[in-house]
N, C-alpha and C. Protein backbone atom coordinates (compact mmCIF):
# COMPACT_ATOMS: atom_id res chain seq x y z
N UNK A 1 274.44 224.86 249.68
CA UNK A 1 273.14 224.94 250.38
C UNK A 1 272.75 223.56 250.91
N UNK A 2 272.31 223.26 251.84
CA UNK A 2 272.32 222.45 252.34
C UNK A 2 270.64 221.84 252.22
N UNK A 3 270.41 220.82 252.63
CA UNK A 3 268.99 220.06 252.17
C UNK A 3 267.78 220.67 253.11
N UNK A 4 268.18 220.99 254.27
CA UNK A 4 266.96 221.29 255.44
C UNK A 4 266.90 222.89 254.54
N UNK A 5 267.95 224.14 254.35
CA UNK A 5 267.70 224.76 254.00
C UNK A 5 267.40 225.21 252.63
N UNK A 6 267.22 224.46 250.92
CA UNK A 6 266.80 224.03 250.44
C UNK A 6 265.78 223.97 250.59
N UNK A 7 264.86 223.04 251.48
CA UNK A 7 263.70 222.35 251.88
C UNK A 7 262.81 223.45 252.21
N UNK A 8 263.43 224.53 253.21
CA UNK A 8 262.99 226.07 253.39
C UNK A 8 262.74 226.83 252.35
N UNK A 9 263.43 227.04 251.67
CA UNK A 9 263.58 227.78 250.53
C UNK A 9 262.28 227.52 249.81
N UNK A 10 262.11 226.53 248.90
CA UNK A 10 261.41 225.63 248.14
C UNK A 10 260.13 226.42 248.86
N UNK A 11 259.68 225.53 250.57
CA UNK A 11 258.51 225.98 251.03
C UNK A 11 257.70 226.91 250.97
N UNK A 12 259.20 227.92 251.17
CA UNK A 12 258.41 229.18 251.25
C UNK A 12 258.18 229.81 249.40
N UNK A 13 258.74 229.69 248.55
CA UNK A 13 258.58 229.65 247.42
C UNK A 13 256.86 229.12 247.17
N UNK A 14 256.87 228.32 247.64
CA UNK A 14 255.44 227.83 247.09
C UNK A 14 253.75 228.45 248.16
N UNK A 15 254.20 228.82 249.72
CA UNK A 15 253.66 229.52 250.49
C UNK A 15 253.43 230.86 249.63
N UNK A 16 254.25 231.26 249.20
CA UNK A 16 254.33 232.73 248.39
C UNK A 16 253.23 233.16 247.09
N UNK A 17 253.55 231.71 246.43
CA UNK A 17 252.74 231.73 245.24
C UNK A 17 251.39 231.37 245.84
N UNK A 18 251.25 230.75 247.01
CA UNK A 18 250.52 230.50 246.83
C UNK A 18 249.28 231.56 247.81
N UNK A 19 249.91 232.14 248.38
CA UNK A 19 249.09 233.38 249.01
C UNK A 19 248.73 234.86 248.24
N UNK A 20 249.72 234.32 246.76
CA UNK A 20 249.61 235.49 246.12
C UNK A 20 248.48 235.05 245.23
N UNK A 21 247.81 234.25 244.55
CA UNK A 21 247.02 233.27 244.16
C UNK A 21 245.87 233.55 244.85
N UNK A 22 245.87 233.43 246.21
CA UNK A 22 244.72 233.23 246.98
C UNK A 22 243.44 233.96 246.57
N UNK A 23 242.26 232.92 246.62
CA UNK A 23 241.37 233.77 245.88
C UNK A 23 240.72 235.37 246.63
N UNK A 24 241.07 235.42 248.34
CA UNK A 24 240.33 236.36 248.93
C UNK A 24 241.45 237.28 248.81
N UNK A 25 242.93 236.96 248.21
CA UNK A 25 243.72 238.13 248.22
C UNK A 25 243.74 238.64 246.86
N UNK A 26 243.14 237.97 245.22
CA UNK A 26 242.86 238.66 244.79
C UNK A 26 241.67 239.51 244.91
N UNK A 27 240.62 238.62 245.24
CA UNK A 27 239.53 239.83 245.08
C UNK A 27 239.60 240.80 246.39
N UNK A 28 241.22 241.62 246.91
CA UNK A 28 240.99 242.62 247.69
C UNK A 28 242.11 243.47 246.89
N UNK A 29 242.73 243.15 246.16
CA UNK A 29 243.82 244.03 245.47
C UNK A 29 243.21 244.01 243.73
N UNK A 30 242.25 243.26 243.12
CA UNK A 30 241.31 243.07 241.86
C UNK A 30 240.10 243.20 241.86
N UNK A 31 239.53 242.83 242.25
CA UNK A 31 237.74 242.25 242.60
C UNK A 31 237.25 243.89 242.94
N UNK A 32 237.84 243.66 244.54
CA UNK A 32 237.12 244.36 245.43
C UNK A 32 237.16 246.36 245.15
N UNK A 33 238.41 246.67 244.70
CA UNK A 33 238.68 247.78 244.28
C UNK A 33 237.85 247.83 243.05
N UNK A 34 237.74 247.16 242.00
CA UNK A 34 237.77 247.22 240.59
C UNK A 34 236.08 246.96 240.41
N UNK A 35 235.19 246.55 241.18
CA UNK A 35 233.88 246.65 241.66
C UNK A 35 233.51 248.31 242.45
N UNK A 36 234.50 248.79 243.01
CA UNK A 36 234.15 249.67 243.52
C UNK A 36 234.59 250.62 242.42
N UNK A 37 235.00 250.80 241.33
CA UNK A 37 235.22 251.66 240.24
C UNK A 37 234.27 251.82 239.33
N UNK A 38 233.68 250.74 239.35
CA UNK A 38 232.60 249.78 238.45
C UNK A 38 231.05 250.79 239.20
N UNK A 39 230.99 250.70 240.51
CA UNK A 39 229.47 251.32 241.18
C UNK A 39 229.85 252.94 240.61
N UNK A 40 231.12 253.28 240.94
CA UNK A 40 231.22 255.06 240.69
C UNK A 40 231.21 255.45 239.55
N UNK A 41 230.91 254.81 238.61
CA UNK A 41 230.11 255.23 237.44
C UNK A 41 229.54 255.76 237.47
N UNK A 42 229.05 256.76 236.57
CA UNK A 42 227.74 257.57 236.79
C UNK A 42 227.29 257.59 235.09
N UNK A 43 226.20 257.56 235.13
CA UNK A 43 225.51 258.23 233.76
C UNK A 43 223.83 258.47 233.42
N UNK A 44 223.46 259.20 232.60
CA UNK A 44 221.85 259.15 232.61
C UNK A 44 221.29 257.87 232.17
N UNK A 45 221.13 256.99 232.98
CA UNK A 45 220.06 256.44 232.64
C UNK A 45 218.45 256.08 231.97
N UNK A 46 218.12 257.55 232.11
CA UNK A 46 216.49 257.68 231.72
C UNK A 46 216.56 258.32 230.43
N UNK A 47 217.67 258.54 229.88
CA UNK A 47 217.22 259.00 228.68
C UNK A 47 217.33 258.21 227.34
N UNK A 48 216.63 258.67 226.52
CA UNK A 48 216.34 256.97 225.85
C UNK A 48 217.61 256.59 225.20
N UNK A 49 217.69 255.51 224.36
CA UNK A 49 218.77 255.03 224.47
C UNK A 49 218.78 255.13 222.59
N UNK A 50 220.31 255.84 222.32
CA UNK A 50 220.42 255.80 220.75
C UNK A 50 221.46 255.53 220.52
N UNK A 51 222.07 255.30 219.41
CA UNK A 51 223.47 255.02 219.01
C UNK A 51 224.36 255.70 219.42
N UNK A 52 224.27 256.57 219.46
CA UNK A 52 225.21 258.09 219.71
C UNK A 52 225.36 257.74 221.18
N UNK A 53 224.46 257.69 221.93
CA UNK A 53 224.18 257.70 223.31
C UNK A 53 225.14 256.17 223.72
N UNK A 54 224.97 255.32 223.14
CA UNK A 54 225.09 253.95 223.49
C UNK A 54 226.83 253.98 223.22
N UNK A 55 227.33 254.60 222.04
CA UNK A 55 228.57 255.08 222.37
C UNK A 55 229.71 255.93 223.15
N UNK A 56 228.66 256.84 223.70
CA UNK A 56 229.13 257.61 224.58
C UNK A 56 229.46 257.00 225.94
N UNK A 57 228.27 256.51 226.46
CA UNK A 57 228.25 255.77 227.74
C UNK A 57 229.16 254.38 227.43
N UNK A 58 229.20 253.88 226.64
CA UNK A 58 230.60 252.88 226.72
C UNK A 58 231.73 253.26 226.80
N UNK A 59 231.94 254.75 225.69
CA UNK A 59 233.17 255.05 225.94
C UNK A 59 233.65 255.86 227.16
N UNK A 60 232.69 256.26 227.61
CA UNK A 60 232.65 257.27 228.85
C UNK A 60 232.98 255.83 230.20
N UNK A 61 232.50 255.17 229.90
CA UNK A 61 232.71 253.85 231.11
C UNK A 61 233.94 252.94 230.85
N UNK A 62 234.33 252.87 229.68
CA UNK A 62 235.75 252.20 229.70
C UNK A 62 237.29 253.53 229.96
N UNK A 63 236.77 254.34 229.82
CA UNK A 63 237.64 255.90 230.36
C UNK A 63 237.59 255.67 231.82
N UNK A 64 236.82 255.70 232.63
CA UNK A 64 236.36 255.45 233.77
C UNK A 64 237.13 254.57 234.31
N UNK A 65 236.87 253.54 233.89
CA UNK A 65 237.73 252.12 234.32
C UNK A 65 239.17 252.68 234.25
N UNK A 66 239.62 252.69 233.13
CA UNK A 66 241.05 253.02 232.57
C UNK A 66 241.97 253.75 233.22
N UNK A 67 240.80 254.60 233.85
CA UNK A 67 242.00 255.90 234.47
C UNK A 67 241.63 255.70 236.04
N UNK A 68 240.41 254.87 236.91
CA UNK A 68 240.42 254.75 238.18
C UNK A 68 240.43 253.52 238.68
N UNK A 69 240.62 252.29 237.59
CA UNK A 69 240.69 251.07 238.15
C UNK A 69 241.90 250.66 238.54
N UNK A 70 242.36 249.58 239.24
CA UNK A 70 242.70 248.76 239.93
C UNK A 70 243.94 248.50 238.88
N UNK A 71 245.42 249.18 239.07
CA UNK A 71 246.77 248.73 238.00
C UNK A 71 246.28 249.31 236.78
N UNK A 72 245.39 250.01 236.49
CA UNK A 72 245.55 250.52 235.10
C UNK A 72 245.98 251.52 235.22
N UNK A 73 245.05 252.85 235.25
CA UNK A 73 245.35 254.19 236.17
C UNK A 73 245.95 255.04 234.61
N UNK A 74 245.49 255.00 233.35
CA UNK A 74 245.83 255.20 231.88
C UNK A 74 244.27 255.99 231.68
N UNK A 75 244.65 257.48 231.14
CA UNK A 75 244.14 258.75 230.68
C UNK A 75 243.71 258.01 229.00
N UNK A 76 242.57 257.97 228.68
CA UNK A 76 242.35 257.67 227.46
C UNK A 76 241.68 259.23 226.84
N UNK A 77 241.71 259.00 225.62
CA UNK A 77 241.46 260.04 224.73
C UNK A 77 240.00 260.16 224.21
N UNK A 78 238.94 260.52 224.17
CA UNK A 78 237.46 260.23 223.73
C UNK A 78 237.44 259.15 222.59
N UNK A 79 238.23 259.58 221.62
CA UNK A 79 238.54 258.58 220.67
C UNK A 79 238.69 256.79 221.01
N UNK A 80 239.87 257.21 221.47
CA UNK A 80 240.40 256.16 222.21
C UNK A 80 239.80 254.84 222.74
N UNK A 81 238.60 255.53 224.05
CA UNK A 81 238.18 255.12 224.70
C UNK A 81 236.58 254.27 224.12
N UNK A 82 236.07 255.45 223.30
CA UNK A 82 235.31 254.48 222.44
C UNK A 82 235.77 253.18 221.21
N UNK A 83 237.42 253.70 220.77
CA UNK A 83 237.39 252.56 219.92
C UNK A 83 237.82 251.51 220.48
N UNK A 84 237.86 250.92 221.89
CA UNK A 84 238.70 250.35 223.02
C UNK A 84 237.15 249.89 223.89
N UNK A 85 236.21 250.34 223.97
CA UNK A 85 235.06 249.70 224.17
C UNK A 85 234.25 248.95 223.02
N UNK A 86 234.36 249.39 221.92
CA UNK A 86 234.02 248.75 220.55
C UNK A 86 234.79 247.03 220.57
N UNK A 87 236.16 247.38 221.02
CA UNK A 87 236.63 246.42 220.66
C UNK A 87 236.36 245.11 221.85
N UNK A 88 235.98 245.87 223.37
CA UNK A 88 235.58 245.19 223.93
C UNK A 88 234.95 244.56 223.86
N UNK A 89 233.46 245.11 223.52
CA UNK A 89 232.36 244.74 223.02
C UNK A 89 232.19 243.63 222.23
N UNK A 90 232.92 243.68 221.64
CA UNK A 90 233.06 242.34 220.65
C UNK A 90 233.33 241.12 220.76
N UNK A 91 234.41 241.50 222.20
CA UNK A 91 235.17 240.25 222.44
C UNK A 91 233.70 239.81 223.56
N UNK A 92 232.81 240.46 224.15
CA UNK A 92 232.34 239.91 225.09
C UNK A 92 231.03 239.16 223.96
N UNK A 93 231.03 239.70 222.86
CA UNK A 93 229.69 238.97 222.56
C UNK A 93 230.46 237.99 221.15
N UNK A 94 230.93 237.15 221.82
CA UNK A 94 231.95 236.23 220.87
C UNK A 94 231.12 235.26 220.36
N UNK A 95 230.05 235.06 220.88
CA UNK A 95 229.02 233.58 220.62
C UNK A 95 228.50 234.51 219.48
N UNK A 96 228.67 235.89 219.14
CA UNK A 96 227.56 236.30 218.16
C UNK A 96 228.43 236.11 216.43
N UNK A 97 227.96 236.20 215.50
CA UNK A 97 228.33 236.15 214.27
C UNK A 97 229.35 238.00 214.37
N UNK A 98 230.55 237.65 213.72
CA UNK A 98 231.57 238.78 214.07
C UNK A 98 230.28 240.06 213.18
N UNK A 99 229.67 239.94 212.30
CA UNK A 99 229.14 241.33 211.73
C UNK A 99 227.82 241.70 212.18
N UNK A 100 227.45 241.04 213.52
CA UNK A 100 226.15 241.52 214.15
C UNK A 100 226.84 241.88 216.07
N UNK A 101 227.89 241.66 216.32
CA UNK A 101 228.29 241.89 217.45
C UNK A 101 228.07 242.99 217.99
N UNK A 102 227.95 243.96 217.47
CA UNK A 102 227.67 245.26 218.50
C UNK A 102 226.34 245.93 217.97
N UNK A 103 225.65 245.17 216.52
CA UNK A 103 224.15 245.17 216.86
C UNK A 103 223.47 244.57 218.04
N UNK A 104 224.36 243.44 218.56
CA UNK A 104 223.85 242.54 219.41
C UNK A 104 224.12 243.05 220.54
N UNK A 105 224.66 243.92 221.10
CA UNK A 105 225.17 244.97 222.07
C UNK A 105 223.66 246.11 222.43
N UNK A 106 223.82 246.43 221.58
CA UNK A 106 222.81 247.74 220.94
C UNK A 106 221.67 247.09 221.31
N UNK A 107 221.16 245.87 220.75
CA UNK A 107 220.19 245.56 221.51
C UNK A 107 219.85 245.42 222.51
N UNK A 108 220.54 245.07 223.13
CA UNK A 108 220.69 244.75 224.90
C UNK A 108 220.47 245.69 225.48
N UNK A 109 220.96 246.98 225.18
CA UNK A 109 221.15 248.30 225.55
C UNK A 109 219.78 248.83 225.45
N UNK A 110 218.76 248.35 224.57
CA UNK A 110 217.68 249.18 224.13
C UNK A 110 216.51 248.10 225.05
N UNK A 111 216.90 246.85 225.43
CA UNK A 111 215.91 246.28 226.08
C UNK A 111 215.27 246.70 227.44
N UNK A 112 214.18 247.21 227.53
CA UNK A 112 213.67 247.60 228.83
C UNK A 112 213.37 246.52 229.42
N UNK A 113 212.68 245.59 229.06
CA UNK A 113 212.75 244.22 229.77
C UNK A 113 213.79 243.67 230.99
N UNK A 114 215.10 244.00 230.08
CA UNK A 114 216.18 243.68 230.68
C UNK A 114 216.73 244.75 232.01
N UNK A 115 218.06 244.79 232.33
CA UNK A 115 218.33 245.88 233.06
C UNK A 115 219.24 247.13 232.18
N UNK A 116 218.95 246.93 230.43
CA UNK A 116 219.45 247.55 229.25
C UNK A 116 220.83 247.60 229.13
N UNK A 117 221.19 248.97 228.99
CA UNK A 117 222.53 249.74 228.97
C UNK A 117 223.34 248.82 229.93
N UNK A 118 222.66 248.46 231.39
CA UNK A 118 223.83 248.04 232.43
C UNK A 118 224.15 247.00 232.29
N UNK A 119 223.39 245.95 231.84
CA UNK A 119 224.05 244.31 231.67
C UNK A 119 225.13 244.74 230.34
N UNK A 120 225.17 245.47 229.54
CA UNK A 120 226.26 245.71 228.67
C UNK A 120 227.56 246.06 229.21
N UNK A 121 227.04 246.87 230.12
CA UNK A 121 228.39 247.33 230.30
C UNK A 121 229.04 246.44 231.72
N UNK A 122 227.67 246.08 232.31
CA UNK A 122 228.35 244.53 233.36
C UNK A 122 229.69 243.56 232.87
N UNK A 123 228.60 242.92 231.52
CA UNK A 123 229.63 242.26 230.27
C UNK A 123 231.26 243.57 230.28
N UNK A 124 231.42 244.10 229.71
CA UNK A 124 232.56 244.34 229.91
C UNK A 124 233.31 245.34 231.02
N UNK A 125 232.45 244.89 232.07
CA UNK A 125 233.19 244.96 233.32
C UNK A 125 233.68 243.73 233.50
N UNK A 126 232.56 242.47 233.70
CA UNK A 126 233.85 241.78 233.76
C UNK A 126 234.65 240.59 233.23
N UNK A 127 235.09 241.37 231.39
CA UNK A 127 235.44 241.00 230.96
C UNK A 127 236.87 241.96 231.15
N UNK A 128 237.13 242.84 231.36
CA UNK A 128 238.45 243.68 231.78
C UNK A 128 238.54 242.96 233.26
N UNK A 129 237.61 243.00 233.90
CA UNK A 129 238.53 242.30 235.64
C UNK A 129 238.90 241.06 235.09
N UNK A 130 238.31 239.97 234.06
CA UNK A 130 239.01 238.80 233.84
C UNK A 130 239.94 238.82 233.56
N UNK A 131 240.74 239.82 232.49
CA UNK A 131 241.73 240.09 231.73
C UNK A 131 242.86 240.61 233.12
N UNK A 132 242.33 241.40 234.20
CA UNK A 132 243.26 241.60 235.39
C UNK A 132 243.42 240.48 236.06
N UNK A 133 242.56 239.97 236.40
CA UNK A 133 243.48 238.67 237.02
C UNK A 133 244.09 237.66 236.41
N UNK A 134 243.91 237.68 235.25
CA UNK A 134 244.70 236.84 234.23
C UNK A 134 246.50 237.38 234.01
N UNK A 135 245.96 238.61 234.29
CA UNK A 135 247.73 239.30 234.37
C UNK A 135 248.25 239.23 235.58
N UNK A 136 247.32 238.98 236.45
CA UNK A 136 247.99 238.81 237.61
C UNK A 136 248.66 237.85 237.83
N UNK A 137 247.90 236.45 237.46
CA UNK A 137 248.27 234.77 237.58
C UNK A 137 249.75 234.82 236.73
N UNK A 138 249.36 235.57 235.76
CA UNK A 138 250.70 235.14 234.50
C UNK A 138 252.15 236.09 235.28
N UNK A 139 251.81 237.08 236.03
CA UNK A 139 253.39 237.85 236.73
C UNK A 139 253.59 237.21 238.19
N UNK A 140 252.64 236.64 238.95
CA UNK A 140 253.08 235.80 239.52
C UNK A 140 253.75 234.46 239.48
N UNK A 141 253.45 233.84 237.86
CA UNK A 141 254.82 232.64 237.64
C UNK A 141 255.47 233.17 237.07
N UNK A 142 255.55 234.05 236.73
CA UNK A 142 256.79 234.93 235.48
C UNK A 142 257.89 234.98 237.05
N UNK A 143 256.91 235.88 237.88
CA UNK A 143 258.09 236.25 239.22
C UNK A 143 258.48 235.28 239.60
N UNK A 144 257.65 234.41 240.06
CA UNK A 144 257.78 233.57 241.24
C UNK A 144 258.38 232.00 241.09
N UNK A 145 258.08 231.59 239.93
CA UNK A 145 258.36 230.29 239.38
C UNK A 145 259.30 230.08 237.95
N UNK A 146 258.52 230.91 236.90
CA UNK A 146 259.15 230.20 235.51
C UNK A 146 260.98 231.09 235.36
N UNK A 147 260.86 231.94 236.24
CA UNK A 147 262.41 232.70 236.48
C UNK A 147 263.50 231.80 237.05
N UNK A 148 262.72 230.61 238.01
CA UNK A 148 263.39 230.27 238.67
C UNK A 148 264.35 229.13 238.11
N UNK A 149 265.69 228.65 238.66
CA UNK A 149 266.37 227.87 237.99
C UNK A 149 265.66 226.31 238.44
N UNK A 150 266.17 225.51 236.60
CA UNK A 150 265.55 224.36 236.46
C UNK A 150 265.50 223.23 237.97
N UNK A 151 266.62 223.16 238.65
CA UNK A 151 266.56 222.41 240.17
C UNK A 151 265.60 222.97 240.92
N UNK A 152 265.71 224.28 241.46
CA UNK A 152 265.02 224.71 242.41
C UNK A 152 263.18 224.11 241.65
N UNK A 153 262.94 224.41 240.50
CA UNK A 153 261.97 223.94 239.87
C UNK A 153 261.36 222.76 240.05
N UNK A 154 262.32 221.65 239.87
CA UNK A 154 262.31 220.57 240.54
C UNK A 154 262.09 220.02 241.97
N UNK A 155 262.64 220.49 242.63
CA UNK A 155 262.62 220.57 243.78
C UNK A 155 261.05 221.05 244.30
N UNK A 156 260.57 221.90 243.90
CA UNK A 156 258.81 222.64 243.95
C UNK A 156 258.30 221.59 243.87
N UNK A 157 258.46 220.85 242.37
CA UNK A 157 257.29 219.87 241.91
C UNK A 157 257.28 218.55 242.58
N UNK A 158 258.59 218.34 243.53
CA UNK A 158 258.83 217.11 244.67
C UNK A 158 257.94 217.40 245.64
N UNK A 159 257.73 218.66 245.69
CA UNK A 159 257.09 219.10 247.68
C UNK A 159 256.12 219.39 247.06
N UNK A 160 255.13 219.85 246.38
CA UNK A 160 254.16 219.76 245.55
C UNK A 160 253.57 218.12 245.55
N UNK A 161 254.21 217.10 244.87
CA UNK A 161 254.15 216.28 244.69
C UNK A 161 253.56 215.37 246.51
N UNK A 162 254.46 215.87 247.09
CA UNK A 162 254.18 214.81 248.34
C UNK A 162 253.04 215.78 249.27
N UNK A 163 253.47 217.72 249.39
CA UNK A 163 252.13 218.21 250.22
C UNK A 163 250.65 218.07 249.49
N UNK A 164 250.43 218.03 248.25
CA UNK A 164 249.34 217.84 247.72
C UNK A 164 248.73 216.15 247.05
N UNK A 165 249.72 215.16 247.62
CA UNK A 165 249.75 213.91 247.12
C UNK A 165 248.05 213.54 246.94
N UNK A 166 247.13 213.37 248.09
CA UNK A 166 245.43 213.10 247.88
C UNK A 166 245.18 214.03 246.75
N UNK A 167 245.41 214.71 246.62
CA UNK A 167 244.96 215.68 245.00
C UNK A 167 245.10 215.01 243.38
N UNK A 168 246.35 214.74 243.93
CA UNK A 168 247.04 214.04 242.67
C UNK A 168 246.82 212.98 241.61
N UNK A 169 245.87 212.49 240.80
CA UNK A 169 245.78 211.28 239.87
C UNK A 169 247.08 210.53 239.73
N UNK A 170 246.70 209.56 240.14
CA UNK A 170 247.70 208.04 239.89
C UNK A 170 248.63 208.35 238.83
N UNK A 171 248.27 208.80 237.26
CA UNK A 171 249.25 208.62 236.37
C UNK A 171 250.49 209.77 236.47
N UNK A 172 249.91 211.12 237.40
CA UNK A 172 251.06 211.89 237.86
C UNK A 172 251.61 211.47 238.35
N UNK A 173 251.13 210.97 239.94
CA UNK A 173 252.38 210.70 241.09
C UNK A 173 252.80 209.45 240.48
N UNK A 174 252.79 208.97 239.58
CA UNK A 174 254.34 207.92 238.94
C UNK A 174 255.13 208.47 238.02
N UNK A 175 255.00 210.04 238.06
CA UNK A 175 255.30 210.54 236.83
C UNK A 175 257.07 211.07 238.48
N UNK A 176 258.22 211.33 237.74
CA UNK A 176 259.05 211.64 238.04
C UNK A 176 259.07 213.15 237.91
N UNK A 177 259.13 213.81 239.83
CA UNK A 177 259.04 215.21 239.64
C UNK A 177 259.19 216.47 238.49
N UNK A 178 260.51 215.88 238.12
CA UNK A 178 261.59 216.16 237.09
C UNK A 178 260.58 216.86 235.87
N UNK A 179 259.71 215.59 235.63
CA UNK A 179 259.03 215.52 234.34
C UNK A 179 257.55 216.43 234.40
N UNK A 180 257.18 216.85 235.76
CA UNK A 180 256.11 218.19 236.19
C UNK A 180 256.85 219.08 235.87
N UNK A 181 257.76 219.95 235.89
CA UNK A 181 258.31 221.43 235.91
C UNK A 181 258.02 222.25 234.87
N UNK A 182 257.59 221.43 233.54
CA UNK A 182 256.81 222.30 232.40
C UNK A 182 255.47 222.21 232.74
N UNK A 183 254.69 221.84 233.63
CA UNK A 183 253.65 222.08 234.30
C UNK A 183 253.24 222.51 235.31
N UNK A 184 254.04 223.28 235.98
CA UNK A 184 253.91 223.23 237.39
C UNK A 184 253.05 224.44 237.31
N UNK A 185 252.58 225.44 236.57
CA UNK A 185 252.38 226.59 237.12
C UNK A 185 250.20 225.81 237.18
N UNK A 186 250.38 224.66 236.22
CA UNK A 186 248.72 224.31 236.01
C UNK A 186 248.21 223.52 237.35
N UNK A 187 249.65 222.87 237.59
CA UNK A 187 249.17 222.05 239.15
C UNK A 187 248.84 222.70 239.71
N UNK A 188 249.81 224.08 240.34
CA UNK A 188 249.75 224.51 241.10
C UNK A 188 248.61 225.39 241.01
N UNK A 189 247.63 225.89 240.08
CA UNK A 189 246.33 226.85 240.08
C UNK A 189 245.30 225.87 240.19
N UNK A 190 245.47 224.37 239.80
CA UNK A 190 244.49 223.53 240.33
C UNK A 190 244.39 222.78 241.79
N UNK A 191 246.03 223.02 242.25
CA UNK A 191 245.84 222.69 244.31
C UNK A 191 245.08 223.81 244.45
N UNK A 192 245.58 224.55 244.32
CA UNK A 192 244.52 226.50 244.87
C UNK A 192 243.39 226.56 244.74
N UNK A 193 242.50 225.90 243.37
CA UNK A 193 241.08 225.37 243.41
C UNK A 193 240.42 224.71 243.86
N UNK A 194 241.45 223.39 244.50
CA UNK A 194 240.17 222.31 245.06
C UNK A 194 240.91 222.95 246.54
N UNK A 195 242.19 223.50 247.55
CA UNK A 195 242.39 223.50 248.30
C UNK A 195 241.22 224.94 248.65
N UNK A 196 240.54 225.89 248.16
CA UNK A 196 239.63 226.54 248.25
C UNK A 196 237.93 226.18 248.44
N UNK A 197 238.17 224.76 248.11
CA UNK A 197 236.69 223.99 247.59
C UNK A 197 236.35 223.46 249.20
N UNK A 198 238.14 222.98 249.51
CA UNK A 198 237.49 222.06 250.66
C UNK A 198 237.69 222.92 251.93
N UNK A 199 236.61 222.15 252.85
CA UNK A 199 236.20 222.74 253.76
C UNK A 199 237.35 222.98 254.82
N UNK A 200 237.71 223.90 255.65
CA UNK A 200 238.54 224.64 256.37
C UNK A 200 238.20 223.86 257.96
């Protein structure tokens, strides 16, 4: 293989990742679908709000998700689906002490003040879309990068190195390409952040 084509290769390797990355192309294959699964919810709202109730409508809304969102498209079981919002639940109210977490749920749910039931289940809306684009980021270097052989690797973190050079802190760019390639997948989600920041 020769160096100009090499040089191609590499490019488009990193064009790839990096359009797959892009923040307006996830939120049209994540975001944008997975918001629109999120509005077609339906449930009673006006009726008051009890335990029984507060389980139903979680589990009835993570079923929902499960079987019409965005790469999941998985039939849950009533069971299922409530012990799979329980567990959600938990993870979204992590600041709380682990044996008041889904009292601390329950409350939320019962606040009229608030917007009740829906900021709960907001919280684990989007705490499942976080968890999707997090799978997304991680099969795009699985595909696209950490598969790839250690040179070609190298080779990334050279053209990396010189197209994103103004990005770069001093103690990297003296760092020898070589020695980025167990990092490359962090550079490369932090060019995609500030190259999103700055103005077009």
């Amino acid at each position: 293989m020769t160096n100009s084509t090499n040089s191609c290769e590499v490019s488009a390797i990193i064009d790839e990742i990096f359009e797959l990355l892009d923040a307006d192309y996830i939120h049209k294959i994540i975001d944008g679908p997975f918001e629109e699964t999120v509005e077609s919810f339906e449930f009673d709202s006006k009726a008051p709000m009890t335990f029984q109730k507060f389980f139903k409508i979680t589990g009835d809304f993570i079923a929902h998700i499960y079987r019409f969102g965005p790469g999941v498209r998985k039939i849950l079981s009533e069971t299922q689906a409530r012990s799979e919002a329980l567990s959600i639940i938990e993870k979204c109210y992590y600041h709380c002490s682990d044996d008041i977490r889904f009292d601390a749920a329950y409350l939320d749910a019962t606040d009229n003040e608030t917007t009740g039931i829906e900021y709960v289940l907001e919280q684990m809306a989007n705490y499942i879309k976080e968890k999707a684009r997090e799978r997304h980021i991680k099969w795009v270097f699985a595909t696209r990068l950490t598969c790839l052989d250690w040179k070609i690797q190298c080779s990334i973190a050279r053209t990396l190195m010189h197209q994103e050079k103004q990005y770069i802190p001093p103690d990297l760019l003296a760092c020898h390409p070589d020695q980025l390639t167990h990092c490359l997948d962090d550079l490369m989600k932090s060019f995609i952040e500030i190259n999103t920041k700055v103005p077009k």
